[in-house]
PDB file of N, CA and C in Angstrom:
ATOM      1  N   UNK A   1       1.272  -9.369 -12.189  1.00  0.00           N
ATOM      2  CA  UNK A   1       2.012  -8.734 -11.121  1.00  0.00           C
ATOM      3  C   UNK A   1       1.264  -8.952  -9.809  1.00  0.00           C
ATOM      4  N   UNK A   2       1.961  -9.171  -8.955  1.00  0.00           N
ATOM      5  CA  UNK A   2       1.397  -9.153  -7.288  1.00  0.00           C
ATOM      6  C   UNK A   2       1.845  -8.005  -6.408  1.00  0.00           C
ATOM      7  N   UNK A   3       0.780  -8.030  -5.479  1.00  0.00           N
ATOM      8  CA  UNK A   3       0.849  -6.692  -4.746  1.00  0.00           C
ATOM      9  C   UNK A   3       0.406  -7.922  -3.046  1.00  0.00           C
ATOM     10  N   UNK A   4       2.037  -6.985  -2.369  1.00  0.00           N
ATOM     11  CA  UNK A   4       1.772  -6.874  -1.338  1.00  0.00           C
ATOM     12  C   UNK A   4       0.698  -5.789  -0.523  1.00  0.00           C
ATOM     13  N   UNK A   5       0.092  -6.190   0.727  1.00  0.00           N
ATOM     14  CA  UNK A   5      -0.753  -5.404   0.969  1.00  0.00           C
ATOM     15  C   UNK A   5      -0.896  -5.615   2.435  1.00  0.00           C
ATOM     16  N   UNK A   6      -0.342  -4.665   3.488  1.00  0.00           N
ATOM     17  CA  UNK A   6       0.137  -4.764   4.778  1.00  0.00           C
ATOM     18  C   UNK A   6      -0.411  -4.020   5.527  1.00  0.00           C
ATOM     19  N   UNK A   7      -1.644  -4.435   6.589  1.00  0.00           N
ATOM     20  CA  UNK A   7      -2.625  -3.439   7.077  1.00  0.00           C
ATOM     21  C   UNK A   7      -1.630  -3.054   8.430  1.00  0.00           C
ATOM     22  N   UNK A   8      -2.020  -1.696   8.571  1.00  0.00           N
ATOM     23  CA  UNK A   8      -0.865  -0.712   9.205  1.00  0.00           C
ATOM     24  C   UNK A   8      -1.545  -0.017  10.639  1.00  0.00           C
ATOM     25  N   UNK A   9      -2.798   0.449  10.446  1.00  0.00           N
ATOM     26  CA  UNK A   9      -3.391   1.031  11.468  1.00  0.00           C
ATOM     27  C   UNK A   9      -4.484   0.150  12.030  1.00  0.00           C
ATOM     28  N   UNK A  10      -5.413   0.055  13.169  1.00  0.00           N
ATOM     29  CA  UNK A  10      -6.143  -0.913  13.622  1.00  0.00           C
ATOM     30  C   UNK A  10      -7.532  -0.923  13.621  1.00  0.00           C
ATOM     31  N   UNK A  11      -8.315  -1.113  14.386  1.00  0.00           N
ATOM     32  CA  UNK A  11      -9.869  -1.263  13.802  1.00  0.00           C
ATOM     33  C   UNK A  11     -10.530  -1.031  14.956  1.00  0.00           C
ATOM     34  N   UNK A  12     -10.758   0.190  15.419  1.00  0.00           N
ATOM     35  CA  UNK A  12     -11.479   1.315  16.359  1.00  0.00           C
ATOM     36  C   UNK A  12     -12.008   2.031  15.486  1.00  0.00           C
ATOM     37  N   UNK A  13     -13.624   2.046  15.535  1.00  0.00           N
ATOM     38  CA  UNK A  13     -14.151   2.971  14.817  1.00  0.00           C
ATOM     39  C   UNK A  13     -14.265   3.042  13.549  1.00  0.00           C
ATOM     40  N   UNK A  14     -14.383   1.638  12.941  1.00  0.00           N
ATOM     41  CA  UNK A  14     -14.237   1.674  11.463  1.00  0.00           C
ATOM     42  C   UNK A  14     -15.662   1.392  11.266  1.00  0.00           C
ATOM     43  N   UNK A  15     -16.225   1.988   9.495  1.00  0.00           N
ATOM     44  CA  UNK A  15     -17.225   2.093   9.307  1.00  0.00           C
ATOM     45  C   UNK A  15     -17.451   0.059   8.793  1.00  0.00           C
ATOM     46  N   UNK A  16     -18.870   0.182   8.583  1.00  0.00           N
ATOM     47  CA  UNK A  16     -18.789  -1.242   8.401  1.00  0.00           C
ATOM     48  C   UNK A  16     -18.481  -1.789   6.956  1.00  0.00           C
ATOM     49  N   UNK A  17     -18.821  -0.750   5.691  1.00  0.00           N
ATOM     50  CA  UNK A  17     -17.788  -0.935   4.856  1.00  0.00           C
ATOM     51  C   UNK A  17     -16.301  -1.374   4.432  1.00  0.00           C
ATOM     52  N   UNK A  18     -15.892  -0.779   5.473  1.00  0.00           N
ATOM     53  CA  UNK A  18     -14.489  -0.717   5.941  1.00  0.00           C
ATOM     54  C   UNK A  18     -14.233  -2.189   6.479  1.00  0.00           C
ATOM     55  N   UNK A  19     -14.607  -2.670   7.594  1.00  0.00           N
ATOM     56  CA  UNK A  19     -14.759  -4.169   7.681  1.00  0.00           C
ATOM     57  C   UNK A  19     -14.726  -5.042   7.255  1.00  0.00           C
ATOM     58  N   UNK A  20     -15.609  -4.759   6.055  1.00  0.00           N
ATOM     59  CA  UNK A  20     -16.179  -6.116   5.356  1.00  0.00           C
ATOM     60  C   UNK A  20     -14.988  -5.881   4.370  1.00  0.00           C
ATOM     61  N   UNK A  21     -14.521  -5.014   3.761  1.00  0.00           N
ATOM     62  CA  UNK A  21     -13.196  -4.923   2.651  1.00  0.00           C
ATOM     63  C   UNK A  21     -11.971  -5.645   3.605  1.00  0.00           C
ATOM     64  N   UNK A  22     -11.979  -5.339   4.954  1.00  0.00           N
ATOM     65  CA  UNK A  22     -10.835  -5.906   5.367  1.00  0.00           C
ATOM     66  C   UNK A  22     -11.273  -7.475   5.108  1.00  0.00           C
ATOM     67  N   UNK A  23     -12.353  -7.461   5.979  1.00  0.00           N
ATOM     68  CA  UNK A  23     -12.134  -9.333   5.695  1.00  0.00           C
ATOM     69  C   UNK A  23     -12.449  -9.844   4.007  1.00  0.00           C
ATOM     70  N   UNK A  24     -12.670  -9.625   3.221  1.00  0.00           N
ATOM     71  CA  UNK A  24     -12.101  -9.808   1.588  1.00  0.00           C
ATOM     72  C   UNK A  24     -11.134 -10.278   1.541  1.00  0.00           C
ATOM     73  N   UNK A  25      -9.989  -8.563   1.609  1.00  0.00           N
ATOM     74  CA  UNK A  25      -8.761  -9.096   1.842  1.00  0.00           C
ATOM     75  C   UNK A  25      -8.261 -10.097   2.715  1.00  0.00           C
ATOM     76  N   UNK A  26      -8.994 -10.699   4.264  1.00  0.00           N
ATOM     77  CA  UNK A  26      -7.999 -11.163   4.941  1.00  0.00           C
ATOM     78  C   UNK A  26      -7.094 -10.645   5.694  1.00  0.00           C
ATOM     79  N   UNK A  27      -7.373  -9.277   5.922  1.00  0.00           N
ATOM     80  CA  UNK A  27      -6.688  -8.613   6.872  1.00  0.00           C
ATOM     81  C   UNK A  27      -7.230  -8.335   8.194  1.00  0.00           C
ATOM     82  N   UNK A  28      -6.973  -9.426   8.886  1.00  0.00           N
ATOM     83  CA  UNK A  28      -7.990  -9.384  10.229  1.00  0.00           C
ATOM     84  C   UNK A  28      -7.106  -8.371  11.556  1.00  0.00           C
ATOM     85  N   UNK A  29      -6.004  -8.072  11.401  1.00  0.00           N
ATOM     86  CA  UNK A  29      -4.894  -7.669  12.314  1.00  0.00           C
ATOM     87  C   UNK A  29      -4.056  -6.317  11.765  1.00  0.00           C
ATOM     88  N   UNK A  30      -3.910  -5.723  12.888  1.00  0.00           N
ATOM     89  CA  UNK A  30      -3.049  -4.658  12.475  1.00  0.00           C
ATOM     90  C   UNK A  30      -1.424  -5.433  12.455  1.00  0.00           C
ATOM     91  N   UNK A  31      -0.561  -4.842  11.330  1.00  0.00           N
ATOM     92  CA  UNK A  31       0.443  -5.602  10.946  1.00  0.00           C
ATOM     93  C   UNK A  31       0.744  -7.121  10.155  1.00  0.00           C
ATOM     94  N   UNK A  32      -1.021  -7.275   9.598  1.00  0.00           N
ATOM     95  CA  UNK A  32      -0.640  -8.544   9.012  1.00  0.00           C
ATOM     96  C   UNK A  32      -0.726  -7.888   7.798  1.00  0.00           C
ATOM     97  N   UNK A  33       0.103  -9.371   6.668  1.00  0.00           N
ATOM     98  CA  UNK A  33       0.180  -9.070   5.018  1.00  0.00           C
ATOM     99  C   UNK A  33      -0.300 -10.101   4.524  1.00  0.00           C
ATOM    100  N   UNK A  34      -1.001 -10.178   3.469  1.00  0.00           N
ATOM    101  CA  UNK A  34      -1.520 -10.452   1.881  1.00  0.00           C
ATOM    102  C   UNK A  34      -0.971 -10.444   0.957  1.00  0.00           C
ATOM    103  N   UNK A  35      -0.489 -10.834  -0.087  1.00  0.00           N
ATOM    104  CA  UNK A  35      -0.401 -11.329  -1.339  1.00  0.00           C
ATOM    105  C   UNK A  35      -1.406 -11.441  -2.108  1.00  0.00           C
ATOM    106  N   UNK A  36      -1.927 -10.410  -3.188  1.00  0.00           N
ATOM    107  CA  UNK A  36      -3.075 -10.570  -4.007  1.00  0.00           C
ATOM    108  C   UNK A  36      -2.305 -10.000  -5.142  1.00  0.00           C
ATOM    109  N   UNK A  37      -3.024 -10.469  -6.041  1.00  0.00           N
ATOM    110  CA  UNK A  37      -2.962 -10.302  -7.733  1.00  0.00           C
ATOM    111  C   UNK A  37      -3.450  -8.939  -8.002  1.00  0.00           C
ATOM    112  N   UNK A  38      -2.837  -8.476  -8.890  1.00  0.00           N
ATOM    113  CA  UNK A  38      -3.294  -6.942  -9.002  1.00  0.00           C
ATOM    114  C   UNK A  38      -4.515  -7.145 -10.193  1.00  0.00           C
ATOM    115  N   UNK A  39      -5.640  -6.598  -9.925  1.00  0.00           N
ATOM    116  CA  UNK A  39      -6.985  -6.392 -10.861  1.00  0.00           C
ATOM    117  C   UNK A  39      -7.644  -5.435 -10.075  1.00  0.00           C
ATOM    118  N   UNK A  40      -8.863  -4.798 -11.060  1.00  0.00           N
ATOM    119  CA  UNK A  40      -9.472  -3.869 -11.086  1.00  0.00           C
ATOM    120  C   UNK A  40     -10.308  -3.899  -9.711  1.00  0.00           C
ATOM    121  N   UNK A  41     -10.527  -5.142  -9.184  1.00  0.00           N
ATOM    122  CA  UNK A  41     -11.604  -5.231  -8.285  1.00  0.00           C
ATOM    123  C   UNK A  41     -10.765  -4.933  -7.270  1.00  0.00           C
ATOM    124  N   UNK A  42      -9.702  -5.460  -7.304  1.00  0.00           N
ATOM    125  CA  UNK A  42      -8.393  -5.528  -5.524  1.00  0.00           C
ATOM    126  C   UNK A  42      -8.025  -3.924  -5.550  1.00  0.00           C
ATOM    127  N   UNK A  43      -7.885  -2.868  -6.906  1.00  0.00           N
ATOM    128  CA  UNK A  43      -7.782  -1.845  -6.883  1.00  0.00           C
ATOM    129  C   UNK A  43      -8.309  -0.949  -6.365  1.00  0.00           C
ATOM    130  N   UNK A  44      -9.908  -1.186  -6.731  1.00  0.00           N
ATOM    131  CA  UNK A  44     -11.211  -0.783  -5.735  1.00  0.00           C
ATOM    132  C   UNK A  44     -11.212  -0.772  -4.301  1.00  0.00           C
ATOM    133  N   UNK A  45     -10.830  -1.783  -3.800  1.00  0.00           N
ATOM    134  CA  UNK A  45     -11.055  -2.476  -2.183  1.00  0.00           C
ATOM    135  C   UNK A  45      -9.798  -1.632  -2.043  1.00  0.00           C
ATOM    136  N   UNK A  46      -8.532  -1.551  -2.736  1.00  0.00           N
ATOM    137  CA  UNK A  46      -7.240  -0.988  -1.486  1.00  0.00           C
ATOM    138  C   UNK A  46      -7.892   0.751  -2.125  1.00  0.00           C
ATOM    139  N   UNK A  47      -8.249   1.202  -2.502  1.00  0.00           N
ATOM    140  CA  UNK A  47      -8.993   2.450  -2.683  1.00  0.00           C
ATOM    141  C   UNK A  47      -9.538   3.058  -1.625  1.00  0.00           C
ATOM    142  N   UNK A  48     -10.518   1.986  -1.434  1.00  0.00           N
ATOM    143  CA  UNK A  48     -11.408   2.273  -0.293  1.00  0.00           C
ATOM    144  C   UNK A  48     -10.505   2.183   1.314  1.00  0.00           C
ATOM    145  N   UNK A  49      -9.447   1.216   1.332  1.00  0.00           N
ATOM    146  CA  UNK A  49      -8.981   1.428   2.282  1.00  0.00           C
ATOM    147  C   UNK A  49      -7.817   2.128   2.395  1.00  0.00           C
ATOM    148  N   UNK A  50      -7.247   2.782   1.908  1.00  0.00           N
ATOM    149  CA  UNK A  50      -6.061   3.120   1.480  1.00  0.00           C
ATOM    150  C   UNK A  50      -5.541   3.991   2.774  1.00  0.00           C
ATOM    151  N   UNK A  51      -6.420   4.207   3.523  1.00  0.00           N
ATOM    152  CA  UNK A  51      -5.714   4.911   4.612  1.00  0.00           C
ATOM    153  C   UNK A  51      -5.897   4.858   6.441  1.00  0.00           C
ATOM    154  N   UNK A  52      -6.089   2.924   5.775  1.00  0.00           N
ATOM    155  CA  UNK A  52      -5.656   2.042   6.650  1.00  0.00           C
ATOM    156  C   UNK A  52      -4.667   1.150   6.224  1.00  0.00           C
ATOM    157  N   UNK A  53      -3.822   0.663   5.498  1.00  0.00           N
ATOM    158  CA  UNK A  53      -3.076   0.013   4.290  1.00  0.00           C
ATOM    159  C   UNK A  53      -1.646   0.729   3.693  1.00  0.00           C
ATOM    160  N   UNK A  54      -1.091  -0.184   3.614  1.00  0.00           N
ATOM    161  CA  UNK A  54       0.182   0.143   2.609  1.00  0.00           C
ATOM    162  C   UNK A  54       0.192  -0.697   1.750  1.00  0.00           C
ATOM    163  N   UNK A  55       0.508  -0.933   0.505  1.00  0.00           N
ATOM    164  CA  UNK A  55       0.947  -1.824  -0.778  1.00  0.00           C
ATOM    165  C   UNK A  55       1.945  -1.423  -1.538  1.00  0.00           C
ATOM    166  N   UNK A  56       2.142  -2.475  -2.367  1.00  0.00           N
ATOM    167  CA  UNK A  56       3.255  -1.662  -3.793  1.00  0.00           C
ATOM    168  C   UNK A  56       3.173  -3.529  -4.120  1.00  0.00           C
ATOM    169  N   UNK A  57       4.123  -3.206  -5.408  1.00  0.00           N
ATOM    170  CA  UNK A  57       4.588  -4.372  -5.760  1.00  0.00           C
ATOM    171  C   UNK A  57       5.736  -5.346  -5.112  1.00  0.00           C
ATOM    172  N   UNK A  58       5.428  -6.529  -5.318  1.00  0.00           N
ATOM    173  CA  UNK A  58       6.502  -7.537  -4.721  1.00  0.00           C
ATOM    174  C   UNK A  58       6.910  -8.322  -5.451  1.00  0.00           C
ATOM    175  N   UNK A  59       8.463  -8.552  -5.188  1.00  0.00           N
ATOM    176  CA  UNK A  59       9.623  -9.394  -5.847  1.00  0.00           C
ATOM    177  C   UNK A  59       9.228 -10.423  -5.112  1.00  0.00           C
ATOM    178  N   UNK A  60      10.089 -11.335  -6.229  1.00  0.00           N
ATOM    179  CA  UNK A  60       9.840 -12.651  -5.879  1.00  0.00           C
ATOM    180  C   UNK A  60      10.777 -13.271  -4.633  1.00  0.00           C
ATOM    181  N   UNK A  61      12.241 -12.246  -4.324  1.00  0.00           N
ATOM    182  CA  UNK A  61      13.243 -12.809  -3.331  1.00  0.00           C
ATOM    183  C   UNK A  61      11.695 -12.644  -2.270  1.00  0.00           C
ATOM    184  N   UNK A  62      11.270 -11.128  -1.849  1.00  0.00           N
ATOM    185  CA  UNK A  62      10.340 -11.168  -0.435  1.00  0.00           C
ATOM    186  C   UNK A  62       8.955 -11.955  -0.587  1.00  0.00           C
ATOM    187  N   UNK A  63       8.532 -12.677  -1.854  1.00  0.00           N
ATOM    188  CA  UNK A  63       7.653 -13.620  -1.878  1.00  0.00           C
ATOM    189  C   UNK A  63       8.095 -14.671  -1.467  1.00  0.00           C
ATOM    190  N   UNK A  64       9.410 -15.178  -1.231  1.00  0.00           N
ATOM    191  CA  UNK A  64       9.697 -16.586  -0.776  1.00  0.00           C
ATOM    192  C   UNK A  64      10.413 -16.500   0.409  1.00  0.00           C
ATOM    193  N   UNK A  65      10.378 -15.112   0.866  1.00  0.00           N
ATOM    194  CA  UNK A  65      10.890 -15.617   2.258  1.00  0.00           C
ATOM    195  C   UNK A  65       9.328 -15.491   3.378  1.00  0.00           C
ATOM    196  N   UNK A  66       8.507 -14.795   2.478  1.00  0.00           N
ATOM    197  CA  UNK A  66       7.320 -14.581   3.586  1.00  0.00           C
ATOM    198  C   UNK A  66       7.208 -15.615   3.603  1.00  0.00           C
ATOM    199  N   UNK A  67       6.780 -16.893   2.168  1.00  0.00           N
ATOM    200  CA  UNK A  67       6.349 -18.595   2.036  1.00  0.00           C
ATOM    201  C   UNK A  67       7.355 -19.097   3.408  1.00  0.00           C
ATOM    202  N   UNK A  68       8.373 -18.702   3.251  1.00  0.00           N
ATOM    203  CA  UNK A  68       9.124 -19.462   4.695  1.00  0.00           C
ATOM    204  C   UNK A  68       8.286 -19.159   5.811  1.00  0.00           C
ATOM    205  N   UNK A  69       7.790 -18.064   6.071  1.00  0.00           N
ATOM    206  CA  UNK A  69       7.122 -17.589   7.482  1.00  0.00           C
ATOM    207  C   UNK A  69       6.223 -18.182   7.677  1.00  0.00           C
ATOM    208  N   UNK A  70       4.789 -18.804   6.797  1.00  0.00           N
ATOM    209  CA  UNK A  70       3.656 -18.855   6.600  1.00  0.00           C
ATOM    210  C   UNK A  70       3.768 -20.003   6.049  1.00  0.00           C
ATOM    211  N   UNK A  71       3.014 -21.074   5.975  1.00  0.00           N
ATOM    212  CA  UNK A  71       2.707 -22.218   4.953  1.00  0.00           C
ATOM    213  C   UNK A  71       1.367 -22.571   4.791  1.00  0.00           C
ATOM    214  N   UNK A  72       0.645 -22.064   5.694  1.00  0.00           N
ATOM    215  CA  UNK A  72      -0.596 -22.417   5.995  1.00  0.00           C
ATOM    216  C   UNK A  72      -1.556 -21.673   5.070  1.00  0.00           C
ATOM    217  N   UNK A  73      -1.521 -20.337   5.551  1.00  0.00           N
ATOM    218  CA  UNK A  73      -2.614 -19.350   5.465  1.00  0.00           C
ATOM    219  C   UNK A  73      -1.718 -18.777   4.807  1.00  0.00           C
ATOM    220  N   UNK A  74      -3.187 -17.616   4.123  1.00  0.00           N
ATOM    221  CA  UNK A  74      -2.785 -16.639   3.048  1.00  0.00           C
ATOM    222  C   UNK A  74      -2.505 -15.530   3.813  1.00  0.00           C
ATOM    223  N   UNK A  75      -2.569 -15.116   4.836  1.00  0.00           N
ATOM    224  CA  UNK A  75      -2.368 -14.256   5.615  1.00  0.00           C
ATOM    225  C   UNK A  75      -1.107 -14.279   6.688  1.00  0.00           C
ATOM    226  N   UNK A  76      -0.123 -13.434   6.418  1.00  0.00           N
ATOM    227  CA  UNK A  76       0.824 -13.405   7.213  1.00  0.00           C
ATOM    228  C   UNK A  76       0.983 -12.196   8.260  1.00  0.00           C
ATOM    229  N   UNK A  77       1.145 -12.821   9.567  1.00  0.00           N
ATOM    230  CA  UNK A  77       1.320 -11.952  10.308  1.00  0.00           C
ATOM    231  C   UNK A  77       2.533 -11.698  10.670  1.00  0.00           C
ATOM    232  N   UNK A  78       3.066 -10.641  10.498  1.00  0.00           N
ATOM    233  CA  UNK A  78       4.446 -10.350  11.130  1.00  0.00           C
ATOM    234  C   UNK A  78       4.286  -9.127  12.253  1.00  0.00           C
ATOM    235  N   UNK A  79       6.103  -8.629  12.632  1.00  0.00           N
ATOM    236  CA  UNK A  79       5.810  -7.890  13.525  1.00  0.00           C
ATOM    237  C   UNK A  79       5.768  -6.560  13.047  1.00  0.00           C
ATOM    238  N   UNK A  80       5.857  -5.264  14.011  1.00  0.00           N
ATOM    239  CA  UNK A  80       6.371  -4.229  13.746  1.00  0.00           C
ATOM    240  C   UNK A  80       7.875  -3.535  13.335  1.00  0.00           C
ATOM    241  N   UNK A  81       7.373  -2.451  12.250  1.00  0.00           N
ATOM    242  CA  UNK A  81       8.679  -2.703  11.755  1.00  0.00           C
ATOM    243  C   UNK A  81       9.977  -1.639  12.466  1.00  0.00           C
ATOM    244  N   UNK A  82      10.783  -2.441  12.618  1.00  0.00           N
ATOM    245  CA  UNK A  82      12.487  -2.134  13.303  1.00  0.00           C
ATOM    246  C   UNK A  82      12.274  -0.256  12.569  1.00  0.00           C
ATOM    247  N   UNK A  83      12.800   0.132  13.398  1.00  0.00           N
ATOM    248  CA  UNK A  83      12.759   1.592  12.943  1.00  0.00           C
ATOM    249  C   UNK A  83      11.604   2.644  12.652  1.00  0.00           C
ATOM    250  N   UNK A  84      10.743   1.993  13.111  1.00  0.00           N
ATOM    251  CA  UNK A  84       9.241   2.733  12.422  1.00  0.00           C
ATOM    252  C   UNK A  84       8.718   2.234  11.251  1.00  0.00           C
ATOM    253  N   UNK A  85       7.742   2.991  10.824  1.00  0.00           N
ATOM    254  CA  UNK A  85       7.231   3.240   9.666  1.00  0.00           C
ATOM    255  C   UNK A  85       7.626   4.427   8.798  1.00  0.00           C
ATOM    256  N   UNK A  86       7.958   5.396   8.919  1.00  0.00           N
ATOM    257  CA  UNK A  86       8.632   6.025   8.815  1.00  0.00           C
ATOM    258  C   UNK A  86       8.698   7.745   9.683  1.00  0.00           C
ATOM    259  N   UNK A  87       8.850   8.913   8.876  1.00  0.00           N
ATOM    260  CA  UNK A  87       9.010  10.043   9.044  1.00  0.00           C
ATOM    261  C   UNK A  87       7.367  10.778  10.276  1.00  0.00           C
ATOM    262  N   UNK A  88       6.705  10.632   9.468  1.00  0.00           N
ATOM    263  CA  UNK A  88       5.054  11.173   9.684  1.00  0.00           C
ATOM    264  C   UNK A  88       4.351  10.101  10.581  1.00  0.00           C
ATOM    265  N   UNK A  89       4.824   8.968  10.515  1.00  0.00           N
ATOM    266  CA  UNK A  89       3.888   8.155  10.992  1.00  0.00           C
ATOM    267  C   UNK A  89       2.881   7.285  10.325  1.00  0.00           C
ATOM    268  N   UNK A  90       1.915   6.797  11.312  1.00  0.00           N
ATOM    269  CA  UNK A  90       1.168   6.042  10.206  1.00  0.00           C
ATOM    270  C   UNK A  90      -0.654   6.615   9.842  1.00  0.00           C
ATOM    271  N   UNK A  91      -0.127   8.524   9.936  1.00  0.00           N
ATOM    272  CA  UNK A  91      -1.880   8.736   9.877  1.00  0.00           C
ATOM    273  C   UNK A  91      -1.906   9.498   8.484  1.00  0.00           C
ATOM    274  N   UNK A  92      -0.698   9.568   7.688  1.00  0.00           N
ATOM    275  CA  UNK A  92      -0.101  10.729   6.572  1.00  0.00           C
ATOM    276  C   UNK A  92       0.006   9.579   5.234  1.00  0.00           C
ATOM    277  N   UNK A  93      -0.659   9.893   3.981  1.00  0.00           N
ATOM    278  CA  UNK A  93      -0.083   9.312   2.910  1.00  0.00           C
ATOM    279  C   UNK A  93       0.931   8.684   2.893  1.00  0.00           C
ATOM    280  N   UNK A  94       2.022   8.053   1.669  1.00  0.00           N
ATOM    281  CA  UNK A  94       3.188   7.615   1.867  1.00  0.00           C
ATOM    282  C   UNK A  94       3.463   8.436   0.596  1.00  0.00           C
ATOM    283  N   UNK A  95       3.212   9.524  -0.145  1.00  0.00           N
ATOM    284  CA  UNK A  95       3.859  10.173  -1.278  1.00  0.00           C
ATOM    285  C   UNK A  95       3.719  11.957  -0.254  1.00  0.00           C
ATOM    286  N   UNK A  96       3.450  12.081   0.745  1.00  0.00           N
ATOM    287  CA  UNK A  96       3.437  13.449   2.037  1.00  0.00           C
ATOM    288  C   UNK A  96       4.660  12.778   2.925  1.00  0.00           C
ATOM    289  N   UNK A  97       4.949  11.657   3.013  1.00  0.00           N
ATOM    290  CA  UNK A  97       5.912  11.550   4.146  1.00  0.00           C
ATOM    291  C   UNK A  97       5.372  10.427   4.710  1.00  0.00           C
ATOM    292  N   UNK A  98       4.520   9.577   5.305  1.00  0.00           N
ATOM    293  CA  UNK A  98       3.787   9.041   6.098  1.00  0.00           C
ATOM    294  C   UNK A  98       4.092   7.837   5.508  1.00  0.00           C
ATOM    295  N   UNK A  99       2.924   6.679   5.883  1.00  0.00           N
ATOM    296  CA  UNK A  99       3.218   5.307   5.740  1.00  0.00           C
ATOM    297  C   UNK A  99       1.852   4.706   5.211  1.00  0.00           C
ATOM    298  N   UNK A 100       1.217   5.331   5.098  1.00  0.00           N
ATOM    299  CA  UNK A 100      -0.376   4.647   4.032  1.00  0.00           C
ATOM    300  C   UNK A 100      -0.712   5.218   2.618  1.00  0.00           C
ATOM    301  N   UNK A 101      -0.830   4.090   1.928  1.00  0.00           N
ATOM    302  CA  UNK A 101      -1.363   4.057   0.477  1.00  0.00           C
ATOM    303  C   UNK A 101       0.087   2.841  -0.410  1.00  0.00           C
ATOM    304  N   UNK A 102      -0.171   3.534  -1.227  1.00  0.00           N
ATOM    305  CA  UNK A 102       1.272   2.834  -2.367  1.00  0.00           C
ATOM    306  C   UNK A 102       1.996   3.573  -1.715  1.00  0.00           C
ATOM    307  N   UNK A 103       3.061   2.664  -2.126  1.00  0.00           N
ATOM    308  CA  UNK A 103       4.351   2.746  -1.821  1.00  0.00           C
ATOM    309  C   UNK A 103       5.487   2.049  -2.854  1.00  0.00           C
ATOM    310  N   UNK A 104       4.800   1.638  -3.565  1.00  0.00           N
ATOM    311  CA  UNK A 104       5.567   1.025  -4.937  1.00  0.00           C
ATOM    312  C   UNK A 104       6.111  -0.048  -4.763  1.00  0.00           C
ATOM    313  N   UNK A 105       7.480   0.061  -4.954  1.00  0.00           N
ATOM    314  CA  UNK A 105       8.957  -1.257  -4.928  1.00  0.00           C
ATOM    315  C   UNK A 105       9.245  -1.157  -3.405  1.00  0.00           C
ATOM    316  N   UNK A 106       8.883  -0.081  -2.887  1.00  0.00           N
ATOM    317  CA  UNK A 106       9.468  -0.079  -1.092  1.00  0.00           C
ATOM    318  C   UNK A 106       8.793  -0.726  -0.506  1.00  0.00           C
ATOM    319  N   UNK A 107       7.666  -1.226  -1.071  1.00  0.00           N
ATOM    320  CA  UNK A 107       6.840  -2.245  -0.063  1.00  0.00           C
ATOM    321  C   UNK A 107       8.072  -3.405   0.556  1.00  0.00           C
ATOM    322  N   UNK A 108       9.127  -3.868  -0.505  1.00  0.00           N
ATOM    323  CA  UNK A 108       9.926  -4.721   0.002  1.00  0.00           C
ATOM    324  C   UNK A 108      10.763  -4.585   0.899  1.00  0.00           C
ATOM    325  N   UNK A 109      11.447  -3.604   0.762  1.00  0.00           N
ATOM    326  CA  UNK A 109      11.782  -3.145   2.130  1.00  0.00           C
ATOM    327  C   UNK A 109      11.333  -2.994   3.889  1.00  0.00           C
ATOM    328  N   UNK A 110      10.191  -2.428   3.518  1.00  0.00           N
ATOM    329  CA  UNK A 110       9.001  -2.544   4.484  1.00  0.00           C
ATOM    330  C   UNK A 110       8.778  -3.776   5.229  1.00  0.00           C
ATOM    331  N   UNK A 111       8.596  -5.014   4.156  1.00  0.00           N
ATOM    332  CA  UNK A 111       8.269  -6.039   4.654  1.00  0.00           C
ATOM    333  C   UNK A 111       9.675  -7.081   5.399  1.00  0.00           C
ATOM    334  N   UNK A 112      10.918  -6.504   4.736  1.00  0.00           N
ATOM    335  CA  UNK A 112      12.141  -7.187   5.386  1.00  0.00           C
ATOM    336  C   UNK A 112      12.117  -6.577   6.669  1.00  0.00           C
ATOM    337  N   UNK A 113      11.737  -5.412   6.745  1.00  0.00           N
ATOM    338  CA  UNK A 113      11.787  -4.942   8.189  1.00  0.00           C
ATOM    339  C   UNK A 113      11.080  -5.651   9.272  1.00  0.00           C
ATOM    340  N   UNK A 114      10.009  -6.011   8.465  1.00  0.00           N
ATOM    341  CA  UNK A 114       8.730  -6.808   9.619  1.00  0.00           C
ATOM    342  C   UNK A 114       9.056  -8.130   9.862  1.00  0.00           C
ATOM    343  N   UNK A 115      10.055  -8.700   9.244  1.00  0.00           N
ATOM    344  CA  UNK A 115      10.007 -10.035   9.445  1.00  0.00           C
ATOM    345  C   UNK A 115      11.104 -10.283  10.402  1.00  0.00           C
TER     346      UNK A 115
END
């Protein structure tokens, strides 16, 4: 299974832990996405960031339209998404209302919005 993984808030004041997990992932930008394989270690790292981050799982229709966006790099940047993020914003969980952590199957949604 693959997990989208769409960094949401920006990088003021982050510890240097925090840093170095972003660049792992490849998340150098607020609003860019990743594509990683779900394992124990990628579980760890979105753990630690989880409340800078959104994820869930991804279908294969929004895996091939991001490949349209991107050909290059593993890292896609898109924009902000049409309508918000949602209710709370982006400083609140996403199982309280808000827009960071899992988010499950809605990640796809999420990401049609950004593109």
């Amino acid at each position: 299974m693959k997990l989208a993984v769409v960094r949401v808030r920006g990088s003021i004041n982050l510890s240097r832990d925090i840093k170095d997990t972003f660049k792992f992932l490849g998340l150098d930008k607020k609003n860019s996405c990743v594509v990683v394989e779900d394992s124990p270690s990628v579980k760890g790292m979105l753990d630690k960031v989880k409340y800078f981050v959104t994820w869930g799982s991804i279908n294969d229709d929004t895996i091939s339209l991001l490949e349209k966006r991107g050909k290059k790099n593993k890292t896609f940047h898109l924009n902000p998404p049409r309508k918000g993020f949602g209710r709370k914003g982006t400083k609140m969980l996403f199982k309280l209302g808000g827009a960071l952590g899992d988010r499950g199957d809605k990640i796809n949604d999420l990401i049609k919005r950004m593109l």
